[in-house]
C-alpha atoms as a PDB file:
ATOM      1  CA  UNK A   1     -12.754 -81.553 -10.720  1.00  0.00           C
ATOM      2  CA  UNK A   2     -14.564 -84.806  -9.284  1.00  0.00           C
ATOM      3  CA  UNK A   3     -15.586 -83.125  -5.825  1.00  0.00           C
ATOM      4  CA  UNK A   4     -17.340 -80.070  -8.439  1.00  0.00           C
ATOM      5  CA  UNK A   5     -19.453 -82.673  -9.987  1.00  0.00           C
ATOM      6  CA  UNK A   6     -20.189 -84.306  -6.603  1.00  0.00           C
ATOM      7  CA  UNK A   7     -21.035 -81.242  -4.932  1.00  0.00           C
ATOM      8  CA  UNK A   8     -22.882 -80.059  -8.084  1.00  0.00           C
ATOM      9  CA  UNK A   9     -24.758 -82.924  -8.472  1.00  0.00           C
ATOM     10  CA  UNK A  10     -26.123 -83.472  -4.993  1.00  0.00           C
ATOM     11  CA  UNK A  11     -26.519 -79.123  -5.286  1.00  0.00           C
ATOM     12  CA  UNK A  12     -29.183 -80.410  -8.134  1.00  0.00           C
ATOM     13  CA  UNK A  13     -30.553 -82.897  -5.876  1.00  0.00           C
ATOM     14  CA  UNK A  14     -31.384 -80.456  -3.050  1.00  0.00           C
ATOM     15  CA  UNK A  15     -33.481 -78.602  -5.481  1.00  0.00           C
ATOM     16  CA  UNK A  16     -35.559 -81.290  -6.962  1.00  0.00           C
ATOM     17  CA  UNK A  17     -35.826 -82.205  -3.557  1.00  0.00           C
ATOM     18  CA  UNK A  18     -37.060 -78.172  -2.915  1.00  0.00           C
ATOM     19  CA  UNK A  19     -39.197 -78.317  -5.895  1.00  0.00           C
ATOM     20  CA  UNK A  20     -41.184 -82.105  -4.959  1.00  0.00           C
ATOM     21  CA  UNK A  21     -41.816 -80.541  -1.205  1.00  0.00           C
ATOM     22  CA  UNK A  22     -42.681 -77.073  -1.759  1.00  0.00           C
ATOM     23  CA  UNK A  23     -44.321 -77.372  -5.051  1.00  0.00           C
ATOM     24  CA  UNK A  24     -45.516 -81.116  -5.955  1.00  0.00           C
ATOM     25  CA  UNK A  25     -46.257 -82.295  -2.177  1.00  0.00           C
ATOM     26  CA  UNK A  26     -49.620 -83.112  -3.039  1.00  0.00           C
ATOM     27  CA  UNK A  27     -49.358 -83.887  -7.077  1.00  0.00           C
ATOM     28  CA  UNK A  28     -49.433 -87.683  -8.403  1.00  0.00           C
ATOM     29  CA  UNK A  29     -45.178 -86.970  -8.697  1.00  0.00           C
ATOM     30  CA  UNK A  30     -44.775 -86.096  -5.085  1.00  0.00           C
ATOM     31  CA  UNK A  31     -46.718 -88.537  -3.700  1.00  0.00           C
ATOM     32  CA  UNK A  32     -45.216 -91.559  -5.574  1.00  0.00           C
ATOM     33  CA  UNK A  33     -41.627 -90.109  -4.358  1.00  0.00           C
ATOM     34  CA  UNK A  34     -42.587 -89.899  -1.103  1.00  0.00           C
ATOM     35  CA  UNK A  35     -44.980 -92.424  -0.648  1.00  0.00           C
ATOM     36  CA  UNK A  36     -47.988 -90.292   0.767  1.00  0.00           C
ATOM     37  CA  UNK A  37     -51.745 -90.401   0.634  1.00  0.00           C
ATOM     38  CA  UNK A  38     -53.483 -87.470  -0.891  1.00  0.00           C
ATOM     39  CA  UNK A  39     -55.268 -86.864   2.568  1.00  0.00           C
ATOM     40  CA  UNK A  40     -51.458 -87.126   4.468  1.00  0.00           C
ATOM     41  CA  UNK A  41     -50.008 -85.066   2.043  1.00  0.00           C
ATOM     42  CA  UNK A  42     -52.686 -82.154   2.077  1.00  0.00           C
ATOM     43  CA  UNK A  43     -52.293 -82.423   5.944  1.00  0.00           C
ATOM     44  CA  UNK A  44     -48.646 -82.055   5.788  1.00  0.00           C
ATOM     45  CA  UNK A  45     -48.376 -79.755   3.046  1.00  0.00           C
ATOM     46  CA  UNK A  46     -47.285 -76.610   4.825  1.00  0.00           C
ATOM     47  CA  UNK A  47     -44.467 -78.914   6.736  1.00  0.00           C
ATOM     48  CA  UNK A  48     -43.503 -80.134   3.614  1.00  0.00           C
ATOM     49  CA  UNK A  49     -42.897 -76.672   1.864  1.00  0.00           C
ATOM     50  CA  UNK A  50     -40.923 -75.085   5.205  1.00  0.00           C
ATOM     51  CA  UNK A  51     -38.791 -78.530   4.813  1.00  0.00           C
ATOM     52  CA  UNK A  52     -38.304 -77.961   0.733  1.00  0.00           C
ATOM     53  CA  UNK A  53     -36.901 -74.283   1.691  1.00  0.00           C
ATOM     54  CA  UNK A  54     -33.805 -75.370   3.765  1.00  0.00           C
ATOM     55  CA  UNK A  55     -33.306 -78.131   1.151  1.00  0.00           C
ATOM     56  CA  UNK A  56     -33.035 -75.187  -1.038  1.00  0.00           C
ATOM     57  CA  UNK A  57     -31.026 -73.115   1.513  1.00  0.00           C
ATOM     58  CA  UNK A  58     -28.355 -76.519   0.941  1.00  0.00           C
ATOM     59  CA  UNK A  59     -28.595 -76.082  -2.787  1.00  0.00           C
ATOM     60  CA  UNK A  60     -27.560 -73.012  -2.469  1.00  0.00           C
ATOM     61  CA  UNK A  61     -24.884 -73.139  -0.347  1.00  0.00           C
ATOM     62  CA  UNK A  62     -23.228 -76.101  -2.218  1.00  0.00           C
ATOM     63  CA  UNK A  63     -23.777 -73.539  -5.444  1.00  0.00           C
ATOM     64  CA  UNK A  64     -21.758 -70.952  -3.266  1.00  0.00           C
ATOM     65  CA  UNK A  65     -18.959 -73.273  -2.082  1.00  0.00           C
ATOM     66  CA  UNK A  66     -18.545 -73.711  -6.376  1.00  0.00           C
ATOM     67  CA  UNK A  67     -18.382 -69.820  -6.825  1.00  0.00           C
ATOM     68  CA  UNK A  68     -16.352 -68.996  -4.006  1.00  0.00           C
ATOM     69  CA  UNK A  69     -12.946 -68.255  -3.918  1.00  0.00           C
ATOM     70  CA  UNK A  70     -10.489 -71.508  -3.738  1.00  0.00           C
ATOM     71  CA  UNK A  71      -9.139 -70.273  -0.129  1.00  0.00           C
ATOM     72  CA  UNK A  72     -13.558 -70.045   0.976  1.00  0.00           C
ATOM     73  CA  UNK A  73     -14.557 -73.213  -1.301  1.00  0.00           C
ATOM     74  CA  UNK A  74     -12.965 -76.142   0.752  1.00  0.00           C
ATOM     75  CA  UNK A  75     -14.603 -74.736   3.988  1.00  0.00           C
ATOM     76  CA  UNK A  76     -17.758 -73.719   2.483  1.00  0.00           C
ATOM     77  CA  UNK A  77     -18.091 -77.029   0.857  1.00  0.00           C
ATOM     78  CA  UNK A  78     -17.388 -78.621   3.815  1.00  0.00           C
ATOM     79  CA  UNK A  79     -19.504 -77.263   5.960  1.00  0.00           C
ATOM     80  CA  UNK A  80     -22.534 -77.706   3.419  1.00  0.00           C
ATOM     81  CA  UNK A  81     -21.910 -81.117   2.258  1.00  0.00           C
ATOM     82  CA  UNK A  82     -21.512 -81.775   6.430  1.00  0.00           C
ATOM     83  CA  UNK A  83     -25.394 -80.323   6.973  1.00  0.00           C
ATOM     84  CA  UNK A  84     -25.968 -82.732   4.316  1.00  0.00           C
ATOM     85  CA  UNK A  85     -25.067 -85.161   6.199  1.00  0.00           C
ATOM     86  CA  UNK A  86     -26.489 -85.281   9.267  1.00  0.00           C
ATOM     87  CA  UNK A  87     -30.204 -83.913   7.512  1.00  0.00           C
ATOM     88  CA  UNK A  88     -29.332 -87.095   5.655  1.00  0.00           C
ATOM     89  CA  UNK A  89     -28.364 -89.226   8.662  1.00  0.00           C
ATOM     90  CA  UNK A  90     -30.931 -88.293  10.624  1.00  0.00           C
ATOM     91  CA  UNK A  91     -33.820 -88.579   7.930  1.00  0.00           C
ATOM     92  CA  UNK A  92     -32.507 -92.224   7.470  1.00  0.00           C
ATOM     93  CA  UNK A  93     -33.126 -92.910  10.932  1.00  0.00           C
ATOM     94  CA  UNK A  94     -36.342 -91.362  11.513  1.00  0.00           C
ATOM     95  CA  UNK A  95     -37.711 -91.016   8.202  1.00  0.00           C
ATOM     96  CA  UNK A  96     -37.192 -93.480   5.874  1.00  0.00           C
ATOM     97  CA  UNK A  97     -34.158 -95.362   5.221  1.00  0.00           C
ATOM     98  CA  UNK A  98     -33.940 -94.563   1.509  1.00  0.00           C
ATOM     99  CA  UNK A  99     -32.607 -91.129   2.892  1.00  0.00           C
ATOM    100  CA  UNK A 100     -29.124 -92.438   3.711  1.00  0.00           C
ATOM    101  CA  UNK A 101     -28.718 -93.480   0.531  1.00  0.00           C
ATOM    102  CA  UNK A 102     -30.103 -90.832  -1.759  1.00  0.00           C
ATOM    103  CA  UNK A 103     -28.355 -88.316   0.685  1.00  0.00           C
ATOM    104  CA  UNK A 104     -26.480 -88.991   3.410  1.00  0.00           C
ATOM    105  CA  UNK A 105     -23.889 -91.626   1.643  1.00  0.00           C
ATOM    106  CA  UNK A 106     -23.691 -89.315  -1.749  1.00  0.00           C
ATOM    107  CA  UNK A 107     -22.653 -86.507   0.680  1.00  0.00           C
ATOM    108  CA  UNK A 108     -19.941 -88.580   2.486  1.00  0.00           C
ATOM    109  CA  UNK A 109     -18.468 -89.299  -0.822  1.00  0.00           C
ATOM    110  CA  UNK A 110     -18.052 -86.290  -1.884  1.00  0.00           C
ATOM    111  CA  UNK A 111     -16.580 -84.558   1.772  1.00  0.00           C
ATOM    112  CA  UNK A 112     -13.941 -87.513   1.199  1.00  0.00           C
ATOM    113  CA  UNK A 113     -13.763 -86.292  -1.938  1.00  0.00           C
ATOM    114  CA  UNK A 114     -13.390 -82.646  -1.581  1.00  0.00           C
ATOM    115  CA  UNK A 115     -10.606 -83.733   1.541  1.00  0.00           C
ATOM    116  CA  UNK A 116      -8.804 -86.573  -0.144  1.00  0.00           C
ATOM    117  CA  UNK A 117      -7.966 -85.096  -3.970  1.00  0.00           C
END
């Protein structure tokens, strides 16, 4: 029951993170969140909306891994959370370190999670 609301809440996560790149890049939201100019974020908008897709493409693969069968949810979660991961380990080191945090750690916790209980 914990790893559902783990995987379900970083699932939610991956789409507000879809909905501030592909839809409020350039509004007063996304660029507090991100910390962008209006000029760098209308010069990166495109970039930003390809990027909110495969958050999305995560979402909904976490979402899957919570409908799936129990012999194709361990592995599916698994295997999402672990894309998670690195996207979250690598954004951290080339990004911004806030990324580990708000992603790459929450993910950890819950592939321990889905593999310890």
């Amino acid at each position: 029951m914990l790893a559902k609301i783990l995987i379900t809440l970083i699932a939610l996560l991956h789409v507000y993170i879809l909905i501030l790149e592909m839809f409020l890049w350039d509004q007063p939201h996304g660029l507090k969140a991100f910390g962008n100019t209006l000029e760098k974020a209308q010069l990166t908008k495109v970039l930003a909306q390809n990027q909110g897709l495969y958050n999305g493409f995560l979402a909904a693969g976490l979402f899957w891994s919570l409908c799936a069968p129990v012999s194709d949810a361990v592995p599916l979660a698994t295997f999402f959370l672990s894309c998670v991961l690195v996207a979250g380990i690598y954004g951290g080191l080339t990004a911004s370190r806030k990324i580990i945090y708000i992603q790459a750690i929450p993910a950890l916790v819950a592939l321990l999670v889905v593999h310890l209980f």
